[in-house]
PDB file of N, CA and C in Angstrom:
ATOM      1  N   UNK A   1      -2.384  -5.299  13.304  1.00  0.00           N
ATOM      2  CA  UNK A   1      -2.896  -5.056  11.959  1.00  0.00           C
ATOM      3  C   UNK A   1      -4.277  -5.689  11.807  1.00  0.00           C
ATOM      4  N   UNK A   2      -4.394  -6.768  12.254  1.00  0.00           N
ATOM      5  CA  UNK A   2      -5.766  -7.718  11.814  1.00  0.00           C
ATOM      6  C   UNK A   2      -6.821  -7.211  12.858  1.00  0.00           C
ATOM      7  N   UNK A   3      -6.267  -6.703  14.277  1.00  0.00           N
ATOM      8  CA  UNK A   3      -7.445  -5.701  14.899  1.00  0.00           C
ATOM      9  C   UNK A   3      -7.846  -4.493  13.929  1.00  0.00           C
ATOM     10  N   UNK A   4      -6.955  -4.041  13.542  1.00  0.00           N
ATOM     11  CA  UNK A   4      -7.274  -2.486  12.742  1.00  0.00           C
ATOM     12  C   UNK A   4      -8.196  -2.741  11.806  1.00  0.00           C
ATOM     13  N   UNK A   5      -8.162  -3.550  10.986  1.00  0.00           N
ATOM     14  CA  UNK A   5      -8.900  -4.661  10.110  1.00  0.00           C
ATOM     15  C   UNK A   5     -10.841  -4.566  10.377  1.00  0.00           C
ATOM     16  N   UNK A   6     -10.010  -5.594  11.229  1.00  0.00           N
ATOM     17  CA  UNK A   6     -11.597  -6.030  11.934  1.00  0.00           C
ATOM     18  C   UNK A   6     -12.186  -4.656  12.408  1.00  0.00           C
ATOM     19  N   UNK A   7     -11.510  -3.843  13.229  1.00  0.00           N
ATOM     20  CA  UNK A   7     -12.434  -2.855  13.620  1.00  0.00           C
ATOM     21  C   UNK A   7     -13.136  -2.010  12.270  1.00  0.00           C
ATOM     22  N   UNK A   8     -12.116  -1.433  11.586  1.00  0.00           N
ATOM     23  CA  UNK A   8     -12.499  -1.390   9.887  1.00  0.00           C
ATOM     24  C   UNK A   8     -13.529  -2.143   9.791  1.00  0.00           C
ATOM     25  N   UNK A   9     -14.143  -3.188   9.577  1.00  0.00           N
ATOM     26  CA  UNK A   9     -15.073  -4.155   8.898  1.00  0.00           C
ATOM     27  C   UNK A   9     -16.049  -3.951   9.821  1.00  0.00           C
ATOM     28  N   UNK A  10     -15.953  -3.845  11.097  1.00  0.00           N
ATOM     29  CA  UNK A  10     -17.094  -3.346  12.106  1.00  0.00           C
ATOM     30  C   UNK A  10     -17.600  -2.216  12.236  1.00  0.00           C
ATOM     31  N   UNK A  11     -16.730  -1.360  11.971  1.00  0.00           N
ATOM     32  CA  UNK A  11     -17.250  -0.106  11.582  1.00  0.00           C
ATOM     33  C   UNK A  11     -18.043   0.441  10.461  1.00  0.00           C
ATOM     34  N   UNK A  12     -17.475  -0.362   8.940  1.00  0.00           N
ATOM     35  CA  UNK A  12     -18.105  -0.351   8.338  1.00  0.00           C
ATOM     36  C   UNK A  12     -19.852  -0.457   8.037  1.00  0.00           C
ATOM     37  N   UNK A  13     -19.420  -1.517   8.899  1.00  0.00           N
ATOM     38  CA  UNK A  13     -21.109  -2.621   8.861  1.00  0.00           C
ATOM     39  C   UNK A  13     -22.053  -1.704   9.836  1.00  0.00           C
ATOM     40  N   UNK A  14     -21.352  -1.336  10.243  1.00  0.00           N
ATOM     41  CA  UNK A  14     -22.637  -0.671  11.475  1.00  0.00           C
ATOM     42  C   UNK A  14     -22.460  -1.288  13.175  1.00  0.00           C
ATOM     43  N   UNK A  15     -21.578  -2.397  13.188  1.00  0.00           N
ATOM     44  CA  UNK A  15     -21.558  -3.031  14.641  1.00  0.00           C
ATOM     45  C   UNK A  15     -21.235  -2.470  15.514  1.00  0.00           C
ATOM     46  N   UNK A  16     -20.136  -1.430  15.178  1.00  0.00           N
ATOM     47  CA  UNK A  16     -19.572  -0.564  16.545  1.00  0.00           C
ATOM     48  C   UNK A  16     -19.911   0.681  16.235  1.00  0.00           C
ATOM     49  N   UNK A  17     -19.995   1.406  17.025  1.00  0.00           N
ATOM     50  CA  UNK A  17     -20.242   2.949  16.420  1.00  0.00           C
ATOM     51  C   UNK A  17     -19.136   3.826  17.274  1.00  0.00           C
ATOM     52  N   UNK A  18     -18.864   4.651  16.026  1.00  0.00           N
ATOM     53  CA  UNK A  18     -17.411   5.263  16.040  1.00  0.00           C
ATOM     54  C   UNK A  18     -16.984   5.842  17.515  1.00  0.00           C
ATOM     55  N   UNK A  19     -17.658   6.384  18.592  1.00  0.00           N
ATOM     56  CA  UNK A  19     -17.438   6.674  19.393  1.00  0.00           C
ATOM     57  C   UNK A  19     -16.386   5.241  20.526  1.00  0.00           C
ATOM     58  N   UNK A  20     -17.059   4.598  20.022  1.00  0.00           N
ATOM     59  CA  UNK A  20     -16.170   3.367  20.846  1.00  0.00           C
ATOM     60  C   UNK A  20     -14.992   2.955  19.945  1.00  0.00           C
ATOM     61  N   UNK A  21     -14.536   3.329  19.781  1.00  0.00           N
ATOM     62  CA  UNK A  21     -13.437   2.702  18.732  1.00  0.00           C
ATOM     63  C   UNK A  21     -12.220   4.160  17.871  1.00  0.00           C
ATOM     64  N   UNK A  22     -11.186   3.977  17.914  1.00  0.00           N
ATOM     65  CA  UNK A  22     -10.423   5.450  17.308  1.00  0.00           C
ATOM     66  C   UNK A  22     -11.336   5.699  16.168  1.00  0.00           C
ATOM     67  N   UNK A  23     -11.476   7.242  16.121  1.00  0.00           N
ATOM     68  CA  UNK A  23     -11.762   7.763  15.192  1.00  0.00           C
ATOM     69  C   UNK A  23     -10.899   7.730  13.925  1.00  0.00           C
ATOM     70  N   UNK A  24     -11.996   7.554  12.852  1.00  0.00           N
ATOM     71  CA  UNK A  24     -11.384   7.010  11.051  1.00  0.00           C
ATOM     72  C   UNK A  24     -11.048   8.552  10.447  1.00  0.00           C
ATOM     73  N   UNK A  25     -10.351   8.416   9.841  1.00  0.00           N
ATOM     74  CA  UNK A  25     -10.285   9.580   9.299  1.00  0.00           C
ATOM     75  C   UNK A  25      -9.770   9.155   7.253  1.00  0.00           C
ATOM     76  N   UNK A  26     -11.045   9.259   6.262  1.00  0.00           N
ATOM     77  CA  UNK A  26     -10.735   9.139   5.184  1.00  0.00           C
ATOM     78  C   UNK A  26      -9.931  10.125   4.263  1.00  0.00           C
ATOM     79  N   UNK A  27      -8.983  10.229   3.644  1.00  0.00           N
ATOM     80  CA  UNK A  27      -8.470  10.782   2.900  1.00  0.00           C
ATOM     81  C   UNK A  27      -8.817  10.513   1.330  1.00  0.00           C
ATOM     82  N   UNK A  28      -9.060  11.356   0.940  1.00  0.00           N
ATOM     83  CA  UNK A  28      -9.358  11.156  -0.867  1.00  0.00           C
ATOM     84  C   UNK A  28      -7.843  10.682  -1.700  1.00  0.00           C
ATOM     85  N   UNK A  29      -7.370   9.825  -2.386  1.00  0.00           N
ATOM     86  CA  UNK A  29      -6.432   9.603  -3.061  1.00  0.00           C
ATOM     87  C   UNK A  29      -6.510   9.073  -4.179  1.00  0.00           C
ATOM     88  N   UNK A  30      -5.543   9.484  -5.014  1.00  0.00           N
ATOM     89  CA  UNK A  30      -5.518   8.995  -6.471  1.00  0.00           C
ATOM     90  C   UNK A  30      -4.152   8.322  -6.636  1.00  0.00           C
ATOM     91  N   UNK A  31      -4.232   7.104  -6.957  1.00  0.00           N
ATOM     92  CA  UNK A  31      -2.986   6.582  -7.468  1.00  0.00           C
ATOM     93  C   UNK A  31      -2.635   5.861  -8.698  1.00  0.00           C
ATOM     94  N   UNK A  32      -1.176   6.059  -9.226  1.00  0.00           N
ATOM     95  CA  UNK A  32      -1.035   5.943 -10.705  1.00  0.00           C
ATOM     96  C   UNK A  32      -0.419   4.561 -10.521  1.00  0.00           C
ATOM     97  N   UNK A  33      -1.169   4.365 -11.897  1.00  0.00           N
ATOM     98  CA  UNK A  33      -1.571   2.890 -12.473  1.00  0.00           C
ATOM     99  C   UNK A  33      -0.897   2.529 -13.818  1.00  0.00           C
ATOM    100  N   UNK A  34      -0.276   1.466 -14.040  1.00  0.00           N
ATOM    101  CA  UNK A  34       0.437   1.446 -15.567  1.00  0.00           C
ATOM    102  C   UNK A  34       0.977  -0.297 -15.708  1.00  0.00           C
ATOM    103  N   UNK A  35       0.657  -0.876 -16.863  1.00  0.00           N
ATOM    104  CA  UNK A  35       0.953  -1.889 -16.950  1.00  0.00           C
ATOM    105  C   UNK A  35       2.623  -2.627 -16.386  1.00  0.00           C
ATOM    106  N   UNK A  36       2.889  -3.455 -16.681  1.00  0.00           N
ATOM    107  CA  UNK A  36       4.224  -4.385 -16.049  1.00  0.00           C
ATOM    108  C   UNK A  36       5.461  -3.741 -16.763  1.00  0.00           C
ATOM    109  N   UNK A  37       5.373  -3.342 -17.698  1.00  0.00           N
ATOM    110  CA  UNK A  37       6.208  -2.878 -18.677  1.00  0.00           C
ATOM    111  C   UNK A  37       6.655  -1.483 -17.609  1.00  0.00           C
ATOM    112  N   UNK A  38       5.397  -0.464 -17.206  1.00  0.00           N
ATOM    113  CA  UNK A  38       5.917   0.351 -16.781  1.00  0.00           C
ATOM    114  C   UNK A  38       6.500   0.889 -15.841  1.00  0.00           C
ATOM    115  N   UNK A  39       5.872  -0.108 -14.657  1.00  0.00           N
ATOM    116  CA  UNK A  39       6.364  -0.377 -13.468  1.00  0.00           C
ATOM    117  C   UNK A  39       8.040  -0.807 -13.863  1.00  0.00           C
ATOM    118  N   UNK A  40       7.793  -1.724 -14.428  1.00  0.00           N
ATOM    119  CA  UNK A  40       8.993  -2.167 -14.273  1.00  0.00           C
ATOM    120  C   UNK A  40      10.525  -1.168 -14.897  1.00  0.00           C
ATOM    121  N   UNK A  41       9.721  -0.494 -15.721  1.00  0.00           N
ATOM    122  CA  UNK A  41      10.716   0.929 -16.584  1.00  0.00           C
ATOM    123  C   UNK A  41      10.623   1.678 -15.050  1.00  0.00           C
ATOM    124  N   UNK A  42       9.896   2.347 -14.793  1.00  0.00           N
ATOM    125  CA  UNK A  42      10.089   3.298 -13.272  1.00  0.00           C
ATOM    126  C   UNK A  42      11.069   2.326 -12.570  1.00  0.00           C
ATOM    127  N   UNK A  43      11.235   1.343 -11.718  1.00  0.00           N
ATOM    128  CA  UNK A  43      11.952   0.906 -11.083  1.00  0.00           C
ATOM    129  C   UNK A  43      13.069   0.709 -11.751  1.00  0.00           C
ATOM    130  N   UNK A  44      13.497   0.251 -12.853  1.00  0.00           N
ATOM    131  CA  UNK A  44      14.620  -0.121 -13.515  1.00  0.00           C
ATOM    132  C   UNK A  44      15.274   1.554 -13.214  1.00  0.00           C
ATOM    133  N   UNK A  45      14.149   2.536 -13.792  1.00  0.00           N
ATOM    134  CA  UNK A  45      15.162   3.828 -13.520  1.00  0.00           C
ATOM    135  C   UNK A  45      15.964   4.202 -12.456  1.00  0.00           C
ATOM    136  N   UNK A  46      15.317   3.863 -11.375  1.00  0.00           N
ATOM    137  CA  UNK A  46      15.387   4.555  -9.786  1.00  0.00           C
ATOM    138  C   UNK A  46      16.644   3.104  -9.228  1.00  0.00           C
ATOM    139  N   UNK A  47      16.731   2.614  -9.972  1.00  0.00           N
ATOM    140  CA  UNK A  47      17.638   0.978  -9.412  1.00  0.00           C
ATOM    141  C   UNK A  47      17.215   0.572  -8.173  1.00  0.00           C
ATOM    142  N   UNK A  48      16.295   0.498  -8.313  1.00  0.00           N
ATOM    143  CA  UNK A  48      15.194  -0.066  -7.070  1.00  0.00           C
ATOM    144  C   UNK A  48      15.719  -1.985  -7.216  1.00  0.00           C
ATOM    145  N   UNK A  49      15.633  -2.540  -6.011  1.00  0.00           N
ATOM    146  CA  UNK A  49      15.713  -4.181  -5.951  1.00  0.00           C
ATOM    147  C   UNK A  49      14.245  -4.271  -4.876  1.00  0.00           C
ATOM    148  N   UNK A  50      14.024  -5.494  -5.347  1.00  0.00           N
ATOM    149  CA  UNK A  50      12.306  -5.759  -4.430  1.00  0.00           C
ATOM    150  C   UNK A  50      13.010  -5.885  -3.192  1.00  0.00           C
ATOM    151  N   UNK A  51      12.682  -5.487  -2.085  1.00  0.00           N
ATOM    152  CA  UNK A  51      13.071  -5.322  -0.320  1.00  0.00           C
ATOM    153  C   UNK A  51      12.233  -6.731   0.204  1.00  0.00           C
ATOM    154  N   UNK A  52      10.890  -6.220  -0.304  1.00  0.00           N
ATOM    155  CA  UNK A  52       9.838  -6.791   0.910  1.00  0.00           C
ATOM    156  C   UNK A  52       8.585  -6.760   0.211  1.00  0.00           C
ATOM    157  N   UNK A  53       7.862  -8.141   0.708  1.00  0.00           N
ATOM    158  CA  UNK A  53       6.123  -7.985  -0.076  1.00  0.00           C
ATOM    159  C   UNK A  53       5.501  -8.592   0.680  1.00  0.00           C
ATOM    160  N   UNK A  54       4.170  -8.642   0.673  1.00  0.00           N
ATOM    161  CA  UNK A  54       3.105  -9.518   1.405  1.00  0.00           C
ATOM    162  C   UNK A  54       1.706  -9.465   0.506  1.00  0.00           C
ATOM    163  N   UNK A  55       0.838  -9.130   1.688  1.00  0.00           N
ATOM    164  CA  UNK A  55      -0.752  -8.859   0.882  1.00  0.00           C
ATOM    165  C   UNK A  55      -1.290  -7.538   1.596  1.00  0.00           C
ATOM    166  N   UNK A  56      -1.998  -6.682   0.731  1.00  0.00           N
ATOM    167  CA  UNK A  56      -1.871  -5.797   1.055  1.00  0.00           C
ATOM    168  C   UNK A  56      -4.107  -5.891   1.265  1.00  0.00           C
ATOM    169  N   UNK A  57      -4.653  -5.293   2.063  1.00  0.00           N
ATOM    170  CA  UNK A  57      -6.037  -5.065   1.690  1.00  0.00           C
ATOM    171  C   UNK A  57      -6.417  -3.864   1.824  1.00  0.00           C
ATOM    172  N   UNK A  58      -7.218  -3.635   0.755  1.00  0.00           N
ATOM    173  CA  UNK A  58      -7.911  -1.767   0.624  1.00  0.00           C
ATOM    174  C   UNK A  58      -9.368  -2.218  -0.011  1.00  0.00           C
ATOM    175  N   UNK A  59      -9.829  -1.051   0.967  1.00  0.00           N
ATOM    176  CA  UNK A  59     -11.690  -0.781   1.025  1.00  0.00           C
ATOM    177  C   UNK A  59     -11.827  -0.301  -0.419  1.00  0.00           C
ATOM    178  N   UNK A  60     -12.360  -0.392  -1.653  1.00  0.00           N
ATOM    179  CA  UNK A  60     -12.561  -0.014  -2.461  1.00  0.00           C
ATOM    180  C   UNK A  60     -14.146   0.522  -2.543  1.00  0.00           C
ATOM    181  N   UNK A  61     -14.717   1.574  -2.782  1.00  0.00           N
ATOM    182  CA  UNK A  61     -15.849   2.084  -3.043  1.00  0.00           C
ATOM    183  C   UNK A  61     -16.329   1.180  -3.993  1.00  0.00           C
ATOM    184  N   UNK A  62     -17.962   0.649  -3.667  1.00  0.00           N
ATOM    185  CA  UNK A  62     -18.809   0.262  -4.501  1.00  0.00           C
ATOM    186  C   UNK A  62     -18.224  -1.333  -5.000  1.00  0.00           C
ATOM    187  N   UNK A  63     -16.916  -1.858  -4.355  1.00  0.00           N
ATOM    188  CA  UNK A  63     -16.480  -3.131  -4.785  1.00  0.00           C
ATOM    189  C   UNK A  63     -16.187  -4.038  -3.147  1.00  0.00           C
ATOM    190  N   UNK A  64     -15.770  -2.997  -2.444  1.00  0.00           N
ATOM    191  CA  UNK A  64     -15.561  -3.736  -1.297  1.00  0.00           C
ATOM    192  C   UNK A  64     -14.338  -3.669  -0.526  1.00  0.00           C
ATOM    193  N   UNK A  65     -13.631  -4.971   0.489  1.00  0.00           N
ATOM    194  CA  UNK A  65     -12.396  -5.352   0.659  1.00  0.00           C
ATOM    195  C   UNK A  65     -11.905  -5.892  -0.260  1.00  0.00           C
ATOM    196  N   UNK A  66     -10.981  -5.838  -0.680  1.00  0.00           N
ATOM    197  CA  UNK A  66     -10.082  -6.686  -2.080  1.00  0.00           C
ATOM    198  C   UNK A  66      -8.420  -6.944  -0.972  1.00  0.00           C
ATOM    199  N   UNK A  67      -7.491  -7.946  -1.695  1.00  0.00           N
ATOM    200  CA  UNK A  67      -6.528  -7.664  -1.406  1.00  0.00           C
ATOM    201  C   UNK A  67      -5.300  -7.920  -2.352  1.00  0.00           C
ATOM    202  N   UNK A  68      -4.638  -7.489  -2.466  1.00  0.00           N
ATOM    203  CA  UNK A  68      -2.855  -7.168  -3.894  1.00  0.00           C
ATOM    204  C   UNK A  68      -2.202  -7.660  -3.280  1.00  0.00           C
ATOM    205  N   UNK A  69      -1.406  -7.981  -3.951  1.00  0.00           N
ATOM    206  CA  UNK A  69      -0.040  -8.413  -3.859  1.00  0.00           C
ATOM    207  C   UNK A  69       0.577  -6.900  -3.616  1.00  0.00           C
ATOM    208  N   UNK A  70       2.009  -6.590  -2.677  1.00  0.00           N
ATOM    209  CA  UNK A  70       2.473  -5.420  -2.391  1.00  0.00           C
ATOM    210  C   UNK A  70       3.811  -6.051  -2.375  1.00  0.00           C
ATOM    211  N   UNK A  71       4.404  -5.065  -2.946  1.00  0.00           N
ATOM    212  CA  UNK A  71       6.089  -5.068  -3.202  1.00  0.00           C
ATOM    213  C   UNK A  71       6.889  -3.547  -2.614  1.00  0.00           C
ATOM    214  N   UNK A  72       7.553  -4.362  -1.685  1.00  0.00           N
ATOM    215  CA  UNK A  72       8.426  -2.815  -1.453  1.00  0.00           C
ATOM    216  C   UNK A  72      10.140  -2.964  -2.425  1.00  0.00           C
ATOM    217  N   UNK A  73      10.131  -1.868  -3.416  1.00  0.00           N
ATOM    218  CA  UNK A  73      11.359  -1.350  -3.844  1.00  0.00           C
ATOM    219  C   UNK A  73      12.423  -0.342  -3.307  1.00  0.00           C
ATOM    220  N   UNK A  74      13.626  -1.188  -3.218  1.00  0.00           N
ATOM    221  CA  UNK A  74      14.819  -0.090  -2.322  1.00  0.00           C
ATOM    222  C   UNK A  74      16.031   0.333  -3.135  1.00  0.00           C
ATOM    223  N   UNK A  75      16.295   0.932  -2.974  1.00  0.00           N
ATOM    224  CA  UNK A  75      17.654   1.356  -3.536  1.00  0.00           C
ATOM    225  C   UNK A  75      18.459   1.798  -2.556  1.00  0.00           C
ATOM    226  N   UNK A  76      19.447   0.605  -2.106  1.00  0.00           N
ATOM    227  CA  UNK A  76      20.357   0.853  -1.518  1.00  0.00           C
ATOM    228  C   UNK A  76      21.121   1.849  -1.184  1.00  0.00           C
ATOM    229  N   UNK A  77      21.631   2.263  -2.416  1.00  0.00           N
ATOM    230  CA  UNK A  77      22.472   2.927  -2.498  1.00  0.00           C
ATOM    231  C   UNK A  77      22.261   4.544  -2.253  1.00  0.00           C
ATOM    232  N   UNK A  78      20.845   5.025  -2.769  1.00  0.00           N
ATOM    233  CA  UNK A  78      20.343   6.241  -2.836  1.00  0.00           C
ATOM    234  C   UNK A  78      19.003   6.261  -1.523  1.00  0.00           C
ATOM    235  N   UNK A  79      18.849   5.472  -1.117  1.00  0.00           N
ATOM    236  CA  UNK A  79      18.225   5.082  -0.105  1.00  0.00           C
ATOM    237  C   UNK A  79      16.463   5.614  -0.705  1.00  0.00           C
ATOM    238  N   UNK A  80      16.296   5.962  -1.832  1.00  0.00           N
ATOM    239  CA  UNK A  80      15.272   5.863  -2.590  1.00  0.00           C
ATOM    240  C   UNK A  80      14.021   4.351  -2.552  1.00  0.00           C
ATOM    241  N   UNK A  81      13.140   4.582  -2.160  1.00  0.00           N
ATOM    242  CA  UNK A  81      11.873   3.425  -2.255  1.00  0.00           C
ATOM    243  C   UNK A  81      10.596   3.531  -2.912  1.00  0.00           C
ATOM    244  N   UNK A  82      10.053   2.776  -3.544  1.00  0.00           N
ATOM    245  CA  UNK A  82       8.969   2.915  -4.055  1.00  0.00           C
ATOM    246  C   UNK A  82       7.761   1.259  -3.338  1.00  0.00           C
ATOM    247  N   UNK A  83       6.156   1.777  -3.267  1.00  0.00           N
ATOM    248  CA  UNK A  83       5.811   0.661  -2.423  1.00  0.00           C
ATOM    249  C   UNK A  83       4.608   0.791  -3.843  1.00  0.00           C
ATOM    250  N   UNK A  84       4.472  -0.677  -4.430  1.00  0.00           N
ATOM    251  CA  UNK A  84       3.270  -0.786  -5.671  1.00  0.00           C
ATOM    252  C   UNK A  84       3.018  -2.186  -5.303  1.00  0.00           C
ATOM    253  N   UNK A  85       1.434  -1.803  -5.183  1.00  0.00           N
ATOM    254  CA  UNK A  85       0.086  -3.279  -5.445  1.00  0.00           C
ATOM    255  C   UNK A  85      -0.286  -3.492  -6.850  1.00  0.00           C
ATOM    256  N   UNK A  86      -0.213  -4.506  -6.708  1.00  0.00           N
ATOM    257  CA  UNK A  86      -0.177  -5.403  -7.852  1.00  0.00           C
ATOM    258  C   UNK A  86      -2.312  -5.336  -7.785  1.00  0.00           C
ATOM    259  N   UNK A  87      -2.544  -5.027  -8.778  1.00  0.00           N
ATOM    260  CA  UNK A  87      -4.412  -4.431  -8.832  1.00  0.00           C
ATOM    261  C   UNK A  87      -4.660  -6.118  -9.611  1.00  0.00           C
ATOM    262  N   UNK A  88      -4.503  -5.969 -10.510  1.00  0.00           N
ATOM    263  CA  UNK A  88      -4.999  -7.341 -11.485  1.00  0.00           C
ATOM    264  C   UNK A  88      -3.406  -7.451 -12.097  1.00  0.00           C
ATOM    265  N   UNK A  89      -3.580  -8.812 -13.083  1.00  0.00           N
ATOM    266  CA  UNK A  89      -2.486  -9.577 -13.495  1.00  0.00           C
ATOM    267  C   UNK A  89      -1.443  -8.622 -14.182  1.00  0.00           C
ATOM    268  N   UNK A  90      -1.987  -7.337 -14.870  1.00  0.00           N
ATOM    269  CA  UNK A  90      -1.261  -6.338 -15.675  1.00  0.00           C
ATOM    270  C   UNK A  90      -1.478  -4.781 -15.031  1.00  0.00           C
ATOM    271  N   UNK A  91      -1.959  -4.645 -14.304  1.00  0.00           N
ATOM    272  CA  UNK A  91      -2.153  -3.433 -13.245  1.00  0.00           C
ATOM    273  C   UNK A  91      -1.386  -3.677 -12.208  1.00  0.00           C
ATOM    274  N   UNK A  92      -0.758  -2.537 -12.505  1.00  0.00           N
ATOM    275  CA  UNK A  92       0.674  -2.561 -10.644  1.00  0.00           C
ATOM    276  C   UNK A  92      -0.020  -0.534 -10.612  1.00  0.00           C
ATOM    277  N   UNK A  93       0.162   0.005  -8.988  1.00  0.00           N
ATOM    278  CA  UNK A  93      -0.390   1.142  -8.901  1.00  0.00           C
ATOM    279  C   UNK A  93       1.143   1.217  -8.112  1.00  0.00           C
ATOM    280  N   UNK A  94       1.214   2.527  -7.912  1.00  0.00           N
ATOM    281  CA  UNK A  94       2.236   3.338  -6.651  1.00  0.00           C
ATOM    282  C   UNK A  94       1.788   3.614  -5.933  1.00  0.00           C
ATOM    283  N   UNK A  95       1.902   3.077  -4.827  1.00  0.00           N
ATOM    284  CA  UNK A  95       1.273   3.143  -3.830  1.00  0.00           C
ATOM    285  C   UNK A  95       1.650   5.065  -2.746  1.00  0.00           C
ATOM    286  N   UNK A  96       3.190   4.587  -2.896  1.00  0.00           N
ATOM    287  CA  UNK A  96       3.973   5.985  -2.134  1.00  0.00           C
ATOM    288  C   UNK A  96       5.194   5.428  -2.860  1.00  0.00           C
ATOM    289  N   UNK A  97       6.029   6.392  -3.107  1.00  0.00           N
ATOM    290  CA  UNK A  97       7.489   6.693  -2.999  1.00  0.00           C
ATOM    291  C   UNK A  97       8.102   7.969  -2.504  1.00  0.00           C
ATOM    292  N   UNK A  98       9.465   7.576  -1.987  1.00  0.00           N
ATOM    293  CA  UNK A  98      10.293   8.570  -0.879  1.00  0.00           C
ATOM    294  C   UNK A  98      11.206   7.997  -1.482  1.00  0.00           C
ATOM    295  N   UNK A  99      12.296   8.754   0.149  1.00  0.00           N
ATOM    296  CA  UNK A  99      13.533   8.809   0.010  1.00  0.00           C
ATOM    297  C   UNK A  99      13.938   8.106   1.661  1.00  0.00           C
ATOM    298  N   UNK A 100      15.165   8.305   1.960  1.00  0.00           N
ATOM    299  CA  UNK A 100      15.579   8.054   2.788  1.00  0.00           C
ATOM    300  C   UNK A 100      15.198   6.530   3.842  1.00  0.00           C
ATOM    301  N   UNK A 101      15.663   5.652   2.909  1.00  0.00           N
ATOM    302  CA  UNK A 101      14.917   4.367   3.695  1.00  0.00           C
ATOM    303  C   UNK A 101      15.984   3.947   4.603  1.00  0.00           C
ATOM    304  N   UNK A 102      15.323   3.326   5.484  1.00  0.00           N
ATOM    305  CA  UNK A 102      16.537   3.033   6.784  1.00  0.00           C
ATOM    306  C   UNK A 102      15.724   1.980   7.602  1.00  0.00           C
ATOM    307  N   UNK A 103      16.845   1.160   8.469  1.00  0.00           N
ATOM    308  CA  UNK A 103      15.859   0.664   9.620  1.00  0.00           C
ATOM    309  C   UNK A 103      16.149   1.194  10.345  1.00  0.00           C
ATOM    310  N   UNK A 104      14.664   0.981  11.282  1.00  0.00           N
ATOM    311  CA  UNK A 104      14.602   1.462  12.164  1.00  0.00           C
ATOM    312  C   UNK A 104      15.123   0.830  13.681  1.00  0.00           C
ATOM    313  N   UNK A 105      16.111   1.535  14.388  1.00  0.00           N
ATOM    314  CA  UNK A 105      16.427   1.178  15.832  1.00  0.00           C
ATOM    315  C   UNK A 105      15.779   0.936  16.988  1.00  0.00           C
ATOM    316  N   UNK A 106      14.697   0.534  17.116  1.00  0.00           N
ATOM    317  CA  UNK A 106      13.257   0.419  18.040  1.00  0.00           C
ATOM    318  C   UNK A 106      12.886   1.541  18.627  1.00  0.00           C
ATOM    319  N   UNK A 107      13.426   2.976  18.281  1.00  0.00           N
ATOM    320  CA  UNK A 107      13.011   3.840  18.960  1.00  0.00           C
ATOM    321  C   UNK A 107      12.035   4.528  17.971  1.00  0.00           C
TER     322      UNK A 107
END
């Protein structure tokens, strides 16, 4: 992860040039954003329990590297997940949600 990173940040800057290094490929995305209240109504719906969190970092246009707080939500039972960064103190975004969560068997 912290190579992928760094090469990210080198690439950025100009140090490596893309030919030496996997090719980036940007995707345009929009993701929905809603105070604590609402996050927390979406998950309460889906009976999501927090799984897993860390720190999450994303390139933001015109601001930079930043990095969130990231929470993964599971639902056991329906095997339903939702993954939301925490943006500022009252901003949580969705990052992705699915279905079918499982671990994985090393294959």
């Amino acid at each position: 992860m912290l190579k992928k990173i760094l090469t990210l940040i080198a690439l950025t800057a100009g140090i490596i040039h893309p030919s030496t290094a996997s090719e980036i490929t940007q995707f345009p995305t929009s993701l929905m954003c809603v105070d604590k209240r609402g996050i927390t109504q979406t998950i309460t719906e889906f009976e999501e329990l927090s799984f897993a969190g860390g720190v999450s970092m994303r390139d933001l246009p015109g601001v930079g590297l930043v990095k969130n707080n990231l929470v993964i939500f599971v639902n056991p039972k329906t095997q339903s997940w939702t993954i939301v960064e925490r943006f500022t103190k009252d901003m949580y975004c969705v990052v992705a949600v699915g279905e079918g969560f499982r671990p994985l068997s090393g294959q």
